[in-house]
C-alpha atoms as a PDB file:
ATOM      1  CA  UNK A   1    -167.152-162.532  12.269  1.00  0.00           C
ATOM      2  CA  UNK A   2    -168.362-161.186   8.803  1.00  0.00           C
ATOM      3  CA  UNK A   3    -170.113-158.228  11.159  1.00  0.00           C
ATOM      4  CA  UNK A   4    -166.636-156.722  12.347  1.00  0.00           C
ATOM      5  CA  UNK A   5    -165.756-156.180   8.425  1.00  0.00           C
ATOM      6  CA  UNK A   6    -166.727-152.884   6.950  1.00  0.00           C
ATOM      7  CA  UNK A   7    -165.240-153.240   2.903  1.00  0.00           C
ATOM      8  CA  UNK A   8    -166.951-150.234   2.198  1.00  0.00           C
ATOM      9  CA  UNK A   9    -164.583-147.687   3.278  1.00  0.00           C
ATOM     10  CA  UNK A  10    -161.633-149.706   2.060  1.00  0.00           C
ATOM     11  CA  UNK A  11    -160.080-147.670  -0.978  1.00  0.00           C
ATOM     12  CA  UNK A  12    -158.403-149.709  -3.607  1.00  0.00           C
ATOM     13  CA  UNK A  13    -154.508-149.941  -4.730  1.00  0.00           C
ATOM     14  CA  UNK A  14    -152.788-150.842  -7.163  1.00  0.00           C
ATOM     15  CA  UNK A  15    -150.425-153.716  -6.964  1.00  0.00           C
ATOM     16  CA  UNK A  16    -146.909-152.814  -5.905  1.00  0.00           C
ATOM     17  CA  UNK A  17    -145.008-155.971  -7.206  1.00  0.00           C
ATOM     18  CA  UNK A  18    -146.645-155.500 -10.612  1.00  0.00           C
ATOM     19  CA  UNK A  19    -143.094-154.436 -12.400  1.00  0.00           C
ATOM     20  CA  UNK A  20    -141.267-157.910 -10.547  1.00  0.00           C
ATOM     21  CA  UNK A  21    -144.491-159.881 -12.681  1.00  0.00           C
ATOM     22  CA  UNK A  22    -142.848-162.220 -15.342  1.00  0.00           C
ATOM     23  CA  UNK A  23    -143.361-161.529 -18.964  1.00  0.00           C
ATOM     24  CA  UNK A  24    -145.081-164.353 -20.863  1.00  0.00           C
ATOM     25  CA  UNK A  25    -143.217-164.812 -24.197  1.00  0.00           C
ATOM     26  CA  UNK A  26    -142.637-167.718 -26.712  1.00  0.00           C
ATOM     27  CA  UNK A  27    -139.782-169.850 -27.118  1.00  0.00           C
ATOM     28  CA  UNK A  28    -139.212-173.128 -29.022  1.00  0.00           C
ATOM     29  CA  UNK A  29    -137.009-175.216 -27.377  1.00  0.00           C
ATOM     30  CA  UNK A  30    -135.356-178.842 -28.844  1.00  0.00           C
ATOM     31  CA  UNK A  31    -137.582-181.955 -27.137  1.00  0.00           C
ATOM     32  CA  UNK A  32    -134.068-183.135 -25.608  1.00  0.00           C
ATOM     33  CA  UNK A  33    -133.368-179.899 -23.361  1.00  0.00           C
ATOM     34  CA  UNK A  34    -137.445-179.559 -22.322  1.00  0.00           C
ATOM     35  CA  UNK A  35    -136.819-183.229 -21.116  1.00  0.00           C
ATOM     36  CA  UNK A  36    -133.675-182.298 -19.221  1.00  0.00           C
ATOM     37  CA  UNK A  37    -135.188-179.366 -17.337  1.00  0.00           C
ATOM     38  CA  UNK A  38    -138.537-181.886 -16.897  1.00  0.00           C
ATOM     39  CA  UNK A  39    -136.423-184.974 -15.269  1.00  0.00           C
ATOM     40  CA  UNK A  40    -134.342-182.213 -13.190  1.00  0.00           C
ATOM     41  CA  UNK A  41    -137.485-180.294 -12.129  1.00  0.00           C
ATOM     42  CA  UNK A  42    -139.204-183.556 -10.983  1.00  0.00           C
ATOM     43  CA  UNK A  43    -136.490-183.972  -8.548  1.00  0.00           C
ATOM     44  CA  UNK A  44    -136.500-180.960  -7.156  1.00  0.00           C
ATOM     45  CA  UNK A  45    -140.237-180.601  -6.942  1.00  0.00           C
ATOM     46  CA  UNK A  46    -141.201-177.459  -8.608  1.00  0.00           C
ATOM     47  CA  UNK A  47    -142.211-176.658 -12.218  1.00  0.00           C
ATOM     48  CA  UNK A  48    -139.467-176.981 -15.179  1.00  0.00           C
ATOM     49  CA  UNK A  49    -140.027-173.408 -16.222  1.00  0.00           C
ATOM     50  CA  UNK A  50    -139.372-172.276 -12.854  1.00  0.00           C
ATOM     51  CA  UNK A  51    -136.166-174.033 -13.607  1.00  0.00           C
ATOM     52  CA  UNK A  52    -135.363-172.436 -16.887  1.00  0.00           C
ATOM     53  CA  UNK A  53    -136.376-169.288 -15.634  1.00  0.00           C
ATOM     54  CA  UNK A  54    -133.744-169.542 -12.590  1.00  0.00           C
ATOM     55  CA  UNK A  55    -131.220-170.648 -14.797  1.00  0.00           C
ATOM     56  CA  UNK A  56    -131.267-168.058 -17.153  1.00  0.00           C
ATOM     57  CA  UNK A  57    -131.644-165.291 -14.309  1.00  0.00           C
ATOM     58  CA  UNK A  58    -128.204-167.074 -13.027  1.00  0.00           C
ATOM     59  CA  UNK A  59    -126.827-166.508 -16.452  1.00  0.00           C
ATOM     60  CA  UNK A  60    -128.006-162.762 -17.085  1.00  0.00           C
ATOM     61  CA  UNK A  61    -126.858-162.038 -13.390  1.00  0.00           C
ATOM     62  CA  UNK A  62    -123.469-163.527 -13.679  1.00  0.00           C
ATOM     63  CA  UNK A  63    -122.915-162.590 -17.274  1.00  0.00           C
ATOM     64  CA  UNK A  64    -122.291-165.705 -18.299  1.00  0.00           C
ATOM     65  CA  UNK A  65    -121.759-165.737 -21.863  1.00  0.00           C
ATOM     66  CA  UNK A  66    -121.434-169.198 -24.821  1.00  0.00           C
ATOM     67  CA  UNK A  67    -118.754-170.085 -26.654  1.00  0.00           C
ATOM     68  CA  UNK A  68    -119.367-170.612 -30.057  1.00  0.00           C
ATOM     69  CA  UNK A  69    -117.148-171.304 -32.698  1.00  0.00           C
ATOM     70  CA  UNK A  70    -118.887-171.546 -36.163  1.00  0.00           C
ATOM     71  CA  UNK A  71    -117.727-173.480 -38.779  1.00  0.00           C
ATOM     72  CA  UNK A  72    -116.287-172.086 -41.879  1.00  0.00           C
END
């Protein structure tokens, strides 16, 4: 089968779904809420920041926005 492939005359590309590629950044996160996501995530069978990351996409793409009141 290798005989019927010619790589050769194949001419490179670049990758078209490189601006949808996730950005790897830092966060620090309380134990209690990486536990959450963890036990939820187990459930569901896929990773916890998969998780995060799909619940903060819900949030940016529905606006969603806290309520905070801060204590005077």
């Amino acid at each position: 089968m290798r005989d019927h492939y010619d790589f050769r005359k194949m001419k490179g590309e670049r990758n078209p779904y490189l601006k949808h590629l996730k950005q790897p950044i830092t966060i620090r996160l309380d134990k209690a809420t990486v536990g959450y996501f963890k036990t939820l995530a187990g459930g569901l069978g896929m990773p916890y920041q998969n998780l995060i990351n799909l619940y903060l996409r819900d949030c940016a793409l529905n606006q969603k926005r806290l309520n905070l009141k801060w204590a005077a």
